[in-house]
N, C-alpha and C. Protein backbone atom coordinates (compact mmCIF):
# COMPACT_ATOMS: atom_id res chain seq x y z
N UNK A 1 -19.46 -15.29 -17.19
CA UNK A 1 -20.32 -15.93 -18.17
C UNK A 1 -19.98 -17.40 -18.34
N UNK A 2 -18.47 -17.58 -18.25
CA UNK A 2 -17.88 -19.24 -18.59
C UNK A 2 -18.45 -20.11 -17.22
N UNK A 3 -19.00 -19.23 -16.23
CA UNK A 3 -19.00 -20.21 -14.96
C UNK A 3 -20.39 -20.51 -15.32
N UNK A 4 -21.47 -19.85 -15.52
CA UNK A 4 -22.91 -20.00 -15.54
C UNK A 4 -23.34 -20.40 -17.05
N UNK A 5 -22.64 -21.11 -17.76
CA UNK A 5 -22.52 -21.94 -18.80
C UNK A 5 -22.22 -23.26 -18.36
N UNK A 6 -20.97 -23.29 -17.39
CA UNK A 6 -20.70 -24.95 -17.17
C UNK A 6 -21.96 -25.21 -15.83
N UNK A 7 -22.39 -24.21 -15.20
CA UNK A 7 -23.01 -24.66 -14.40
C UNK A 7 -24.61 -25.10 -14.64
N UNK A 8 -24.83 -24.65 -15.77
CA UNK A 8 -26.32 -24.72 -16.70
C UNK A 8 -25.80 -26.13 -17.62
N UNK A 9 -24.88 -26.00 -17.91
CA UNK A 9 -24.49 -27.95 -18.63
C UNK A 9 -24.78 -28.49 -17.57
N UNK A 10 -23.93 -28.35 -16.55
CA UNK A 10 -24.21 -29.51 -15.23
C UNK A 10 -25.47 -30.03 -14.52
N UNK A 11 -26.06 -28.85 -14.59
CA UNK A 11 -27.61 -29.00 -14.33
C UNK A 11 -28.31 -29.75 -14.97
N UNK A 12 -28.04 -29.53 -16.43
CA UNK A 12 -28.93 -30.55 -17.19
C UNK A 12 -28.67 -31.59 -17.02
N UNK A 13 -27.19 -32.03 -17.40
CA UNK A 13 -26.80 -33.84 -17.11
C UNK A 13 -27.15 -34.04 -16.11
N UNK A 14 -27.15 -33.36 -14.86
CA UNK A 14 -27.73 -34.00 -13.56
C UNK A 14 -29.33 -33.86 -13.34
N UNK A 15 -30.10 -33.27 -14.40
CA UNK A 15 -31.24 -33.50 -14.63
C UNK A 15 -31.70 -34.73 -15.15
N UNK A 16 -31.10 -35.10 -15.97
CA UNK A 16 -31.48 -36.06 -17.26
C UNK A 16 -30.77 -37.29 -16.14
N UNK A 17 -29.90 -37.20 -15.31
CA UNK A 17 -29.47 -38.13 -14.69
C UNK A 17 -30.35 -38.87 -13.68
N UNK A 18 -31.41 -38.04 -13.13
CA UNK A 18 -32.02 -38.10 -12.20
C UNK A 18 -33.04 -38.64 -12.58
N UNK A 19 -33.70 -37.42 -14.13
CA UNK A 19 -34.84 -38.77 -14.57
C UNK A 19 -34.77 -40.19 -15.05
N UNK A 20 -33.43 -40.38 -15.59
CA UNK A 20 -32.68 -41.35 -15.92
C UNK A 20 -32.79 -42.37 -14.33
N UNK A 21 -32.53 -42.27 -13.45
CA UNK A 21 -32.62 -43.06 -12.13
C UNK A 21 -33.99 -43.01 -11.74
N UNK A 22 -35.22 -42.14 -11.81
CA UNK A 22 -36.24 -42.23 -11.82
C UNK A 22 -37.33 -43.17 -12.52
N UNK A 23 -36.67 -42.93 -13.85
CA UNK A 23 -37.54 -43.98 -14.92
C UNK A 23 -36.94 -45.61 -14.39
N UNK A 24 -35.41 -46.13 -14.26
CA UNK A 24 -35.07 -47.36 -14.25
C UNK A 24 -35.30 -47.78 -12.94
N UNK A 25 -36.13 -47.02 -11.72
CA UNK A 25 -36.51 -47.55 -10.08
C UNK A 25 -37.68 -48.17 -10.74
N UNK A 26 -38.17 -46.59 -11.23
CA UNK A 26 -39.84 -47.14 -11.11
C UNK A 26 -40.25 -48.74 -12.34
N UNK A 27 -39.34 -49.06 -13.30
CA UNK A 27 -39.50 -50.36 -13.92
C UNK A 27 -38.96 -50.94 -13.37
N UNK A 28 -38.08 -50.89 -12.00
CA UNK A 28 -37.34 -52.44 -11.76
C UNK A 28 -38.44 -52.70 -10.72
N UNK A 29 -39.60 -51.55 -9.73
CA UNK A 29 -40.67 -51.45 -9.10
C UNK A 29 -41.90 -52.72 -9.63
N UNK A 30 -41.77 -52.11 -10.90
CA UNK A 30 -42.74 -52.91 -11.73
C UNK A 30 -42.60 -53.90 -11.93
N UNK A 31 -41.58 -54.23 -12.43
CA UNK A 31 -41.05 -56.08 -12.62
C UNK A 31 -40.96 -56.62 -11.53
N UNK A 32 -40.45 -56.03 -10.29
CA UNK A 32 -40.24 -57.15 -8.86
C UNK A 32 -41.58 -57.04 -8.70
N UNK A 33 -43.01 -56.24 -8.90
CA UNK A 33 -44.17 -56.57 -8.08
C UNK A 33 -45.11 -57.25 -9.19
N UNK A 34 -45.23 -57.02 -10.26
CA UNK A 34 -46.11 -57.64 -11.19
C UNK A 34 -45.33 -58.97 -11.60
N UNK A 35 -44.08 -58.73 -12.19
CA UNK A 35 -43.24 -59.69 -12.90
C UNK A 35 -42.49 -60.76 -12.08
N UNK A 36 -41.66 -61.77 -12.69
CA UNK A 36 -40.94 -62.81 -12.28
C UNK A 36 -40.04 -63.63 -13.38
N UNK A 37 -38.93 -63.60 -13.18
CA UNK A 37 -37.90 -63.81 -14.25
C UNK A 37 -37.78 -65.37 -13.62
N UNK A 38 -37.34 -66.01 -15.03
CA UNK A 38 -36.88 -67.92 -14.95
C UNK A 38 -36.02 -68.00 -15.85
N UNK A 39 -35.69 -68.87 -15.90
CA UNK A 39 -34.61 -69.56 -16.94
C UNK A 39 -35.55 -70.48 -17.56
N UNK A 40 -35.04 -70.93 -18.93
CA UNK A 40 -35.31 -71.80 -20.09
C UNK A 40 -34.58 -73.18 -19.57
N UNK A 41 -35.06 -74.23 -19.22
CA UNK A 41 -34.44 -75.11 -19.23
C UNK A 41 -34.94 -76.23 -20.01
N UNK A 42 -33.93 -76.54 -20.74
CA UNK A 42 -34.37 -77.85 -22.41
C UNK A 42 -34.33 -76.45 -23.49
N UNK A 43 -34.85 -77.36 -24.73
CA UNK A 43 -34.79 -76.92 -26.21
C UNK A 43 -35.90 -76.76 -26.21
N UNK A 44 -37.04 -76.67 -25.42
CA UNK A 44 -38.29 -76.76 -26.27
C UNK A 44 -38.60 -75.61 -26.79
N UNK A 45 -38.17 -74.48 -26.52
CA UNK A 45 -38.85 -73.25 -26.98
C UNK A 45 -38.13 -72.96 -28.01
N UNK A 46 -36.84 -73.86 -28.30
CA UNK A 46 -36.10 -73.06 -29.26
C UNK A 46 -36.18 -73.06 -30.65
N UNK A 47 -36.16 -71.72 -31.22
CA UNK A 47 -34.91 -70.77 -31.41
C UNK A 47 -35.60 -69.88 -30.52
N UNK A 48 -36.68 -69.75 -30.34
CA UNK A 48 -37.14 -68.10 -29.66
C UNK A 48 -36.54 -67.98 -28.03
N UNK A 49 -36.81 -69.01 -27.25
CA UNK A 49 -36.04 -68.63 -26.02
C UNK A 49 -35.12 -70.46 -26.19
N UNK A 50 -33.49 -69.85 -25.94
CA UNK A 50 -33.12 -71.46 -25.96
C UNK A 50 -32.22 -71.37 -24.01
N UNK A 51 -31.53 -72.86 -24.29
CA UNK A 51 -31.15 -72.99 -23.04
C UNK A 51 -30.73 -72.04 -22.39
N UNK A 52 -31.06 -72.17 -20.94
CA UNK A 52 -30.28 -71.05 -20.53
C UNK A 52 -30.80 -69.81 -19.83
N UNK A 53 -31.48 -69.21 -21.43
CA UNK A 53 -31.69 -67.59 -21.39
C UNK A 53 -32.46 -67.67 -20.35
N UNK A 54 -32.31 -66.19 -19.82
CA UNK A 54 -33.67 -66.08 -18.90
C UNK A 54 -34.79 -64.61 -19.60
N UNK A 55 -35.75 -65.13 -18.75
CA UNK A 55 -37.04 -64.19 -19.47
C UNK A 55 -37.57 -63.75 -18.62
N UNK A 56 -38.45 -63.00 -18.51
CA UNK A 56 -39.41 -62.27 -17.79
C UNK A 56 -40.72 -62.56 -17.83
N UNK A 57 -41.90 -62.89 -16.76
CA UNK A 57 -42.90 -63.31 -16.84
C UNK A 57 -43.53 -62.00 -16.14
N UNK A 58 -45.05 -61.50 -16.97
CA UNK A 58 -45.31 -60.98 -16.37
C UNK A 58 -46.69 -61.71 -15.96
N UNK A 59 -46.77 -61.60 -14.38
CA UNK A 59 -47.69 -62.16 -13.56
C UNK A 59 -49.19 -61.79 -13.16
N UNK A 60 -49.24 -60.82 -13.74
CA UNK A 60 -50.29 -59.65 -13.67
C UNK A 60 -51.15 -60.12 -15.65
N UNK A 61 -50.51 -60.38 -16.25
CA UNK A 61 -51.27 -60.52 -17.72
C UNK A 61 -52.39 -61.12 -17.91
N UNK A 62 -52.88 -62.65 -16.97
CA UNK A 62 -53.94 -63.07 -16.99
C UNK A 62 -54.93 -63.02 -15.84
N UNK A 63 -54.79 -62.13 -15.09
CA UNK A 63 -55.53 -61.12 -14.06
C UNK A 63 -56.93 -61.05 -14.64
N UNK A 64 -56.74 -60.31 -15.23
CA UNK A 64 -58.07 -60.08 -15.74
C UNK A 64 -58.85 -60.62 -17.24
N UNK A 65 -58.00 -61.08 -18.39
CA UNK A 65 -58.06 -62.02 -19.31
C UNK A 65 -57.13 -63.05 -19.18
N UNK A 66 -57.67 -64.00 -20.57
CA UNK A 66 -56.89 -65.15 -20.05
C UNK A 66 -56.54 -65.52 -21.52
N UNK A 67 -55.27 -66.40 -21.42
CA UNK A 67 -54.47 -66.65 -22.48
C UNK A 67 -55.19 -67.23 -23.88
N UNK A 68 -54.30 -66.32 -24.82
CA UNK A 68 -54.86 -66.40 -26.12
C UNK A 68 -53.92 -67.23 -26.74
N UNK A 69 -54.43 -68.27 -27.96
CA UNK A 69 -53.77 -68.70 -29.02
C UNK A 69 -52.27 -68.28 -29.61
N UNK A 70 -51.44 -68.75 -29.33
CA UNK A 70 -49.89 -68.52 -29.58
C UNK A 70 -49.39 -67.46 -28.32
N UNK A 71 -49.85 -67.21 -27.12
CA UNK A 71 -49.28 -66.75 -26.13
C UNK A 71 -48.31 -67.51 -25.60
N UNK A 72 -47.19 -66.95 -24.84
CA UNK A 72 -46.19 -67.61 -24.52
C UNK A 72 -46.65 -67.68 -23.26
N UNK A 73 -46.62 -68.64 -22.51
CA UNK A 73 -46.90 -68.76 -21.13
C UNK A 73 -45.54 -69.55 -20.35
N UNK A 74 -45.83 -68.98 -18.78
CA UNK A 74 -44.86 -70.40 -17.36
C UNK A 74 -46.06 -70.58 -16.96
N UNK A 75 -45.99 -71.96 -16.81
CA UNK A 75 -46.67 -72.81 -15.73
C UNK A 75 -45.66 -73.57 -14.97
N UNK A 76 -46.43 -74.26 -13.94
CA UNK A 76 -46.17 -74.86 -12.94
C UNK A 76 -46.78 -76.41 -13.24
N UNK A 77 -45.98 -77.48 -13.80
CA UNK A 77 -46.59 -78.68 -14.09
C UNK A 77 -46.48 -79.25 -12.94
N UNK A 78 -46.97 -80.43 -13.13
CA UNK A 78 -47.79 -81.45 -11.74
C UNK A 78 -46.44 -81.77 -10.99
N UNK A 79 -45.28 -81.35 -11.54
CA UNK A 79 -44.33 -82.01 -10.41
C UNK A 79 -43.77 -80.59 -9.58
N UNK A 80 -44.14 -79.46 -10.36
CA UNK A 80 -43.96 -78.48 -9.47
C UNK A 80 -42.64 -77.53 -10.62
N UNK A 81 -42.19 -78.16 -11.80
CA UNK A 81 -41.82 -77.80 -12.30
C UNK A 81 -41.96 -76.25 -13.22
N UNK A 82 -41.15 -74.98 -13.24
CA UNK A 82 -41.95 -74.12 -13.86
C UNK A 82 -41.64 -74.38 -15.35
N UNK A 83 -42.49 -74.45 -16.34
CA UNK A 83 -42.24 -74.67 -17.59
C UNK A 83 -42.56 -73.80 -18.81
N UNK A 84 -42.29 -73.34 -20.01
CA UNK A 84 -42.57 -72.04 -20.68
C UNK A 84 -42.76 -72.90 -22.01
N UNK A 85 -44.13 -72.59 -22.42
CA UNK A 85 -44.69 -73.32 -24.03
C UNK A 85 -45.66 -72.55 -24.15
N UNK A 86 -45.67 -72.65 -26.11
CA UNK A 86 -46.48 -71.93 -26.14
C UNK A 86 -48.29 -72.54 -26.92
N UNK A 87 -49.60 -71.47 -26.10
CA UNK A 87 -50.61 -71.64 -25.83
C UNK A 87 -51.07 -72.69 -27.62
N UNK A 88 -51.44 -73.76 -27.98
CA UNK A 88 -52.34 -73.55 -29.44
C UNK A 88 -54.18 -74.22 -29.12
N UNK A 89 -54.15 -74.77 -28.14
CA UNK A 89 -55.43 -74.80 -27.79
C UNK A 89 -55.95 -74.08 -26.64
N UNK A 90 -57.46 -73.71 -26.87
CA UNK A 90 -58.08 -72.77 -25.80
C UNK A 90 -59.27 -73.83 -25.19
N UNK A 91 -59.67 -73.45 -23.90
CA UNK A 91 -60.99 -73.94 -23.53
C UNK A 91 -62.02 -74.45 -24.40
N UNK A 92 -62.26 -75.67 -23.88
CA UNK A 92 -63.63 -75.94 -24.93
C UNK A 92 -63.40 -76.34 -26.51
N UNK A 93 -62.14 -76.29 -27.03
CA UNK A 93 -61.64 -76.76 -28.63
C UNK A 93 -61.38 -77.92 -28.14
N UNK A 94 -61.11 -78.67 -29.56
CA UNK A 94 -60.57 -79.94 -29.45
C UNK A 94 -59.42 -80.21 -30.56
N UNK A 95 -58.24 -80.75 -29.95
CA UNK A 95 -56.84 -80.78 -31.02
C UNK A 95 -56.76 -82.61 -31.32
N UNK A 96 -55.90 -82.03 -32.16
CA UNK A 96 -55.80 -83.15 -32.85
C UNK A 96 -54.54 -83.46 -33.64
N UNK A 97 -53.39 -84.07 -33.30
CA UNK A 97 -52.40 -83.67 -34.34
C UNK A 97 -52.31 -85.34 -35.32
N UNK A 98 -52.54 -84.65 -36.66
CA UNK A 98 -52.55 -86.05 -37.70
C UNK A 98 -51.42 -85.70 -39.00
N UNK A 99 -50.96 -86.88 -38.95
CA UNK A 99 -49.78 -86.43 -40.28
C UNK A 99 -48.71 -85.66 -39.85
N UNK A 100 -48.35 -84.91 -38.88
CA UNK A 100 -47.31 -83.89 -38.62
C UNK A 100 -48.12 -82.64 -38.60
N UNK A 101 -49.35 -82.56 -38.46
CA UNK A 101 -49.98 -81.23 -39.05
C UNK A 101 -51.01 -80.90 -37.55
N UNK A 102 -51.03 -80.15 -37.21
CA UNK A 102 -51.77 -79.59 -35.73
C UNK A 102 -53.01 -79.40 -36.13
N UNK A 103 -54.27 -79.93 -35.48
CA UNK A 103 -55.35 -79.00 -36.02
C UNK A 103 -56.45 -78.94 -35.17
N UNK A 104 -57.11 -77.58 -34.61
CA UNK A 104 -57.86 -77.60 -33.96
C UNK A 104 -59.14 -76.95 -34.16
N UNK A 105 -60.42 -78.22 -33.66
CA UNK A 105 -61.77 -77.64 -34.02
C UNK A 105 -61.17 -78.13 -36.05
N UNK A 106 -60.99 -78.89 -36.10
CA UNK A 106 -60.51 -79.66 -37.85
C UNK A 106 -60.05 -78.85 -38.35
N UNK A 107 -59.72 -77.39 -38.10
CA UNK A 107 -59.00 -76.58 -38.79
C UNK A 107 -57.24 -76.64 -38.56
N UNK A 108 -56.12 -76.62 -39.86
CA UNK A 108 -54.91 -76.56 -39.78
C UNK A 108 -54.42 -75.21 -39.40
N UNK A 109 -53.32 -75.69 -38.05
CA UNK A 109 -52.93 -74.63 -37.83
C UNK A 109 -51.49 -74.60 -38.29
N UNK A 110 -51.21 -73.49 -38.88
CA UNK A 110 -50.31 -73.62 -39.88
C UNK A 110 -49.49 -72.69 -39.54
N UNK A 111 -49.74 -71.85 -38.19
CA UNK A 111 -48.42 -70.61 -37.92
C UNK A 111 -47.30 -71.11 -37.65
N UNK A 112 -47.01 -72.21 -37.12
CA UNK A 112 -45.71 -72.78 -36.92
C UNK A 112 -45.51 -74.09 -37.40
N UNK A 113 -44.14 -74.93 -36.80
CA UNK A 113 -43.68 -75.98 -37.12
C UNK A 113 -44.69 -76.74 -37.04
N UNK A 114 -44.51 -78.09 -37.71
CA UNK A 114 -44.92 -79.39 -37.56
C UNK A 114 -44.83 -79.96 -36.76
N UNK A 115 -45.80 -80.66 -36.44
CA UNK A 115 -45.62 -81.27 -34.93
C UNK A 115 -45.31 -83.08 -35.48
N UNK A 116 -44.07 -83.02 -35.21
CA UNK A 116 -43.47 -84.96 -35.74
C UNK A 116 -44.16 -86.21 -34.88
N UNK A 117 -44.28 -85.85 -33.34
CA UNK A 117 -45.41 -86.40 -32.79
C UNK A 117 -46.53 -86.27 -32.32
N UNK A 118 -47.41 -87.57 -32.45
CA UNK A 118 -48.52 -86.55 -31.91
C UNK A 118 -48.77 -87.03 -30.65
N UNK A 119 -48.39 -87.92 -29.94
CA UNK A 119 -48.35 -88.64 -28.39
C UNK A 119 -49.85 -88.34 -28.34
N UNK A 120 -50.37 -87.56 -27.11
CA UNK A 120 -51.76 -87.63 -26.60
C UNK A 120 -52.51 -87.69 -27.58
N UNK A 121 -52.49 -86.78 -28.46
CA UNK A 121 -53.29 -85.80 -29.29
C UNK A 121 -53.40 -86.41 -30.59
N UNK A 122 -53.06 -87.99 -30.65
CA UNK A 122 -53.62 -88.59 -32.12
C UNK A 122 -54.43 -88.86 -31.72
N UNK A 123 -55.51 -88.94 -30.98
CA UNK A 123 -56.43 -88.86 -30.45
C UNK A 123 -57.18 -87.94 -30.39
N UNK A 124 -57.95 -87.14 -30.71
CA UNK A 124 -58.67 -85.94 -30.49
C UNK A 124 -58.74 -85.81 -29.19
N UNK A 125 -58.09 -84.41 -28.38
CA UNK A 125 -58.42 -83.95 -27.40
C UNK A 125 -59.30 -83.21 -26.88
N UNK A 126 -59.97 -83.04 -26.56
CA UNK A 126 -61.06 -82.60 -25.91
C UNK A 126 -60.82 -81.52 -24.26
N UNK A 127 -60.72 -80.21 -24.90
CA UNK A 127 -59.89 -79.23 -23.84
C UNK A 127 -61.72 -78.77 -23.19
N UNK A 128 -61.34 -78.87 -21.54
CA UNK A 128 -62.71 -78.57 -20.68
C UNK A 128 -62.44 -77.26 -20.74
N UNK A 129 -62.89 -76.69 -19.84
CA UNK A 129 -63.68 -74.98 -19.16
C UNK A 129 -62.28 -73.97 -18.95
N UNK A 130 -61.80 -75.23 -18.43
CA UNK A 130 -60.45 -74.44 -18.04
C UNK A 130 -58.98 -74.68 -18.48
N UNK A 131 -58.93 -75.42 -19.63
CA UNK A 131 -57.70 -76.31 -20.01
C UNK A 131 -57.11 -75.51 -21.14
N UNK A 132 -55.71 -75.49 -21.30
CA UNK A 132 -55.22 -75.09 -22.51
C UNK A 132 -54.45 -76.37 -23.14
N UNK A 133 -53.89 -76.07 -24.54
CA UNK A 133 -53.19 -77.52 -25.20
C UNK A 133 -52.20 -76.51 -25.60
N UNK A 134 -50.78 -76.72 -25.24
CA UNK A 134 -49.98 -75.86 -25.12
C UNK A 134 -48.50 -76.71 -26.16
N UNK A 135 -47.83 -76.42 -26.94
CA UNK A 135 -46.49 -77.22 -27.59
C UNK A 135 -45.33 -76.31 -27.13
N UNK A 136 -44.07 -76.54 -27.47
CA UNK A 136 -42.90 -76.16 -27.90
C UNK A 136 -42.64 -75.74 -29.05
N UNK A 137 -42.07 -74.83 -29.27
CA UNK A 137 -41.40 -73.97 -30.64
C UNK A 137 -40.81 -75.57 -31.43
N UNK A 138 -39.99 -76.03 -30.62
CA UNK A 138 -39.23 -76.86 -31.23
C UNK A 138 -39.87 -78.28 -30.99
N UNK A 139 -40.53 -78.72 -31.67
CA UNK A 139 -42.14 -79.29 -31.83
C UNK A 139 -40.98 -80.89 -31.25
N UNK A 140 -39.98 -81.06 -32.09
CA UNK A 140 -39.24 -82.40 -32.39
C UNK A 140 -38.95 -82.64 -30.37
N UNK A 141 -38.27 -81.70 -29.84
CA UNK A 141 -37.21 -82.31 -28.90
C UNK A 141 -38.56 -81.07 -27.83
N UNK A 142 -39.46 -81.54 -27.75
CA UNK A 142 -40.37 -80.36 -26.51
C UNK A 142 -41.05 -81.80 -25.61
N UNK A 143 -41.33 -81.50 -24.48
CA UNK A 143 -41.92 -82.09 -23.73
C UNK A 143 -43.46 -81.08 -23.18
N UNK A 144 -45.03 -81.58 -23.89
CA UNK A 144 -45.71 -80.57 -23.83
C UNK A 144 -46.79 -81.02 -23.81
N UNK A 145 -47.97 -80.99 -23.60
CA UNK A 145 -49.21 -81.31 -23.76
C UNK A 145 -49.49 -83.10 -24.39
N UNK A 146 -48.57 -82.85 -25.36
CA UNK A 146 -48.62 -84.04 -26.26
C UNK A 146 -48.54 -85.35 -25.33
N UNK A 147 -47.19 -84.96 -24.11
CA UNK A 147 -46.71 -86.04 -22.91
C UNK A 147 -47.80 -85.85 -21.59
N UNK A 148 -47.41 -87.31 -21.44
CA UNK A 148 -48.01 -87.02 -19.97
C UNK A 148 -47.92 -86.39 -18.70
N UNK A 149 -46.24 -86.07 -18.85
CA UNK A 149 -45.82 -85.64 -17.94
C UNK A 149 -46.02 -84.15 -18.10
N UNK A 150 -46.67 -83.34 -18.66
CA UNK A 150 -47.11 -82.15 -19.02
C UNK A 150 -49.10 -81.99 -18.96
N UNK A 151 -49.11 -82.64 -20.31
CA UNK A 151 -50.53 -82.90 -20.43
C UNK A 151 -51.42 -81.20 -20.55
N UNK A 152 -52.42 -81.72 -20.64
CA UNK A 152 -53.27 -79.99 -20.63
C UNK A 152 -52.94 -79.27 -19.73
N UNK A 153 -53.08 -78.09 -19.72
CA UNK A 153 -52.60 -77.00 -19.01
C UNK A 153 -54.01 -76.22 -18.24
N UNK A 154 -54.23 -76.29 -17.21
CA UNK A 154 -55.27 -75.79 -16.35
C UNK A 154 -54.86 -74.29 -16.25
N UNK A 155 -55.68 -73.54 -15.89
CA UNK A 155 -55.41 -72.17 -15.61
C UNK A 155 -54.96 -71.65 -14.48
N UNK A 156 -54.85 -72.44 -13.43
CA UNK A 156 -54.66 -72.84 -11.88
C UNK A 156 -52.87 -72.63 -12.04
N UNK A 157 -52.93 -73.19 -13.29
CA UNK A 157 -51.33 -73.62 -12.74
C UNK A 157 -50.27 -72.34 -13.94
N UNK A 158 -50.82 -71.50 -14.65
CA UNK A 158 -50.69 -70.76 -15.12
C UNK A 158 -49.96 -69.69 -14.23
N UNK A 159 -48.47 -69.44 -14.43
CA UNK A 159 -47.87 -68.52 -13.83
C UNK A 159 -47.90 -66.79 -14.36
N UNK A 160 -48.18 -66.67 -15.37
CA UNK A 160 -48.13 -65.53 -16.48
C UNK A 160 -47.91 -65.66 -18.17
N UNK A 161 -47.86 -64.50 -18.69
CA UNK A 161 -47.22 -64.18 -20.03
C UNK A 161 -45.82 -64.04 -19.88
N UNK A 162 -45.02 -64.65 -20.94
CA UNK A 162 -43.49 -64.56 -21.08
C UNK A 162 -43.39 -63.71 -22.01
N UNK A 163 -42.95 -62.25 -21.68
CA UNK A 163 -43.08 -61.42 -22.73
C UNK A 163 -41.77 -61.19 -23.19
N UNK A 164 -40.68 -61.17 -22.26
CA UNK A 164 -39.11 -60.71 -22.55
C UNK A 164 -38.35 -62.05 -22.26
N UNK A 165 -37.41 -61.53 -23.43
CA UNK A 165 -35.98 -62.18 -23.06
C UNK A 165 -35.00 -61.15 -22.84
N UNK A 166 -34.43 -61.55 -21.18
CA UNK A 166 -33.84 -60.04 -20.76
C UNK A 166 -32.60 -60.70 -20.90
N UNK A 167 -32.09 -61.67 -20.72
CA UNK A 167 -30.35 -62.03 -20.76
C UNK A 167 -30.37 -63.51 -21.95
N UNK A 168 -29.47 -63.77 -22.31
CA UNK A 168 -28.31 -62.77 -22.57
C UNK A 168 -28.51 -61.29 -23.21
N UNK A 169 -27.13 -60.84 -22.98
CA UNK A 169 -27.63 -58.82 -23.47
C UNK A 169 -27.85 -59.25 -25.07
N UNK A 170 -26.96 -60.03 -25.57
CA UNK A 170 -27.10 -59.83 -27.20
C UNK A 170 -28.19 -60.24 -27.72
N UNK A 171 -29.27 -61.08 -26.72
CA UNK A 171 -30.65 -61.44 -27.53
C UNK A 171 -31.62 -60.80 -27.27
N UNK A 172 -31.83 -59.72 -25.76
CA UNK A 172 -32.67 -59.32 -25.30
C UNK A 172 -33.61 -58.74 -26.76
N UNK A 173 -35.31 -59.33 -26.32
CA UNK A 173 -35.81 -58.73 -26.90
C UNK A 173 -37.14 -59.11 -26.79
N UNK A 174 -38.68 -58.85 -27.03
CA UNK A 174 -39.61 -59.27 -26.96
C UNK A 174 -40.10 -60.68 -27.50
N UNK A 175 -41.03 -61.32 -26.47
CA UNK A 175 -41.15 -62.65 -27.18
C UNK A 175 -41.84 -62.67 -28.01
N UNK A 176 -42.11 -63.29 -29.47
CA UNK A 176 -43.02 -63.20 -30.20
C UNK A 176 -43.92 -64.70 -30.20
């Protein structure tokens, strides 16, 4: 009876072991063919992703729709650089940042920080067919839409949604 007890435990852990190696193939499957992990490089995103960390892009998200208002996106800016900011203008709006205050289509957008400069965008921008107006979390020290060396964001150059922060272990967690 003591043998066909340990051998019915064993079975199970080597059950649960197996689906256990089953479930973590078939997501690392998923991330190497849909997804693509980068690093954060600069402050701009921070506190939500800061130097360093790396994240997960998934590459498959704007397949078939396309980026919404406060989505985290990578692109690929004009120097070839991959860069991660997040979305506040869409196609066809027009931004405007006056006073420290973001506002698009004259409405204040008020989900996040203040934007201290407004570089391009004291100017009313005027986003075409295919353009997004994209900032940094960390509005002060971001290089983003506002610069030239960024500027609007075409959909062309749109790498995915940044949905995870997978390293470090102690921050892993979804991007918000």
């Amino acid at each position: 009876m003591k043998i066909k007890k340990q051998e019915s435990g064993f079975l199970i852990i080597l059950d649960i072991l197996t689906q256990l190696a089953v479930i973590l193939s078939l997501a690392w499957f998923v991330v190497f063919i849909f997804g693509e992990r980068t690093y954060m490089v600069g402050q701009s995103m921070s506190p939500q992703i800061e130097q360093g960390e790396v994240a997960l892009i998934n590459k498959a998200a704007y397949t078939f729709f396309k980026p919404k208002r406060y989505d985290v996106i990578a692109f690929k800016n004009s120097d070839g650089r991959e860069c991660i900011r997040r979305v506040i203008g869409l196609p066809g709006e027009t931004v405007n940042i006056r006073n420290g205050m973001v506002y698009v289509n004259g409405e204040v957008i008020d989900r996040f920080y203040e934007a201290s400069s407004a570089g391009l965008a004291a100017d009313e921008v005027k986003l075409l067919g295919n353009e997004y107006f994209v900032l940094g979390d960390n509005r002060v020290g971001s290089e983003d839409s506002r610069t030239s060396t960024i500027g609007n964001v075409t959909g062309d150059m749109i790498i995915g949604n940044v949905w995870l922060r997978a390293l470090p272990i102690k921050r892993i967690g979804f991007i918000r």
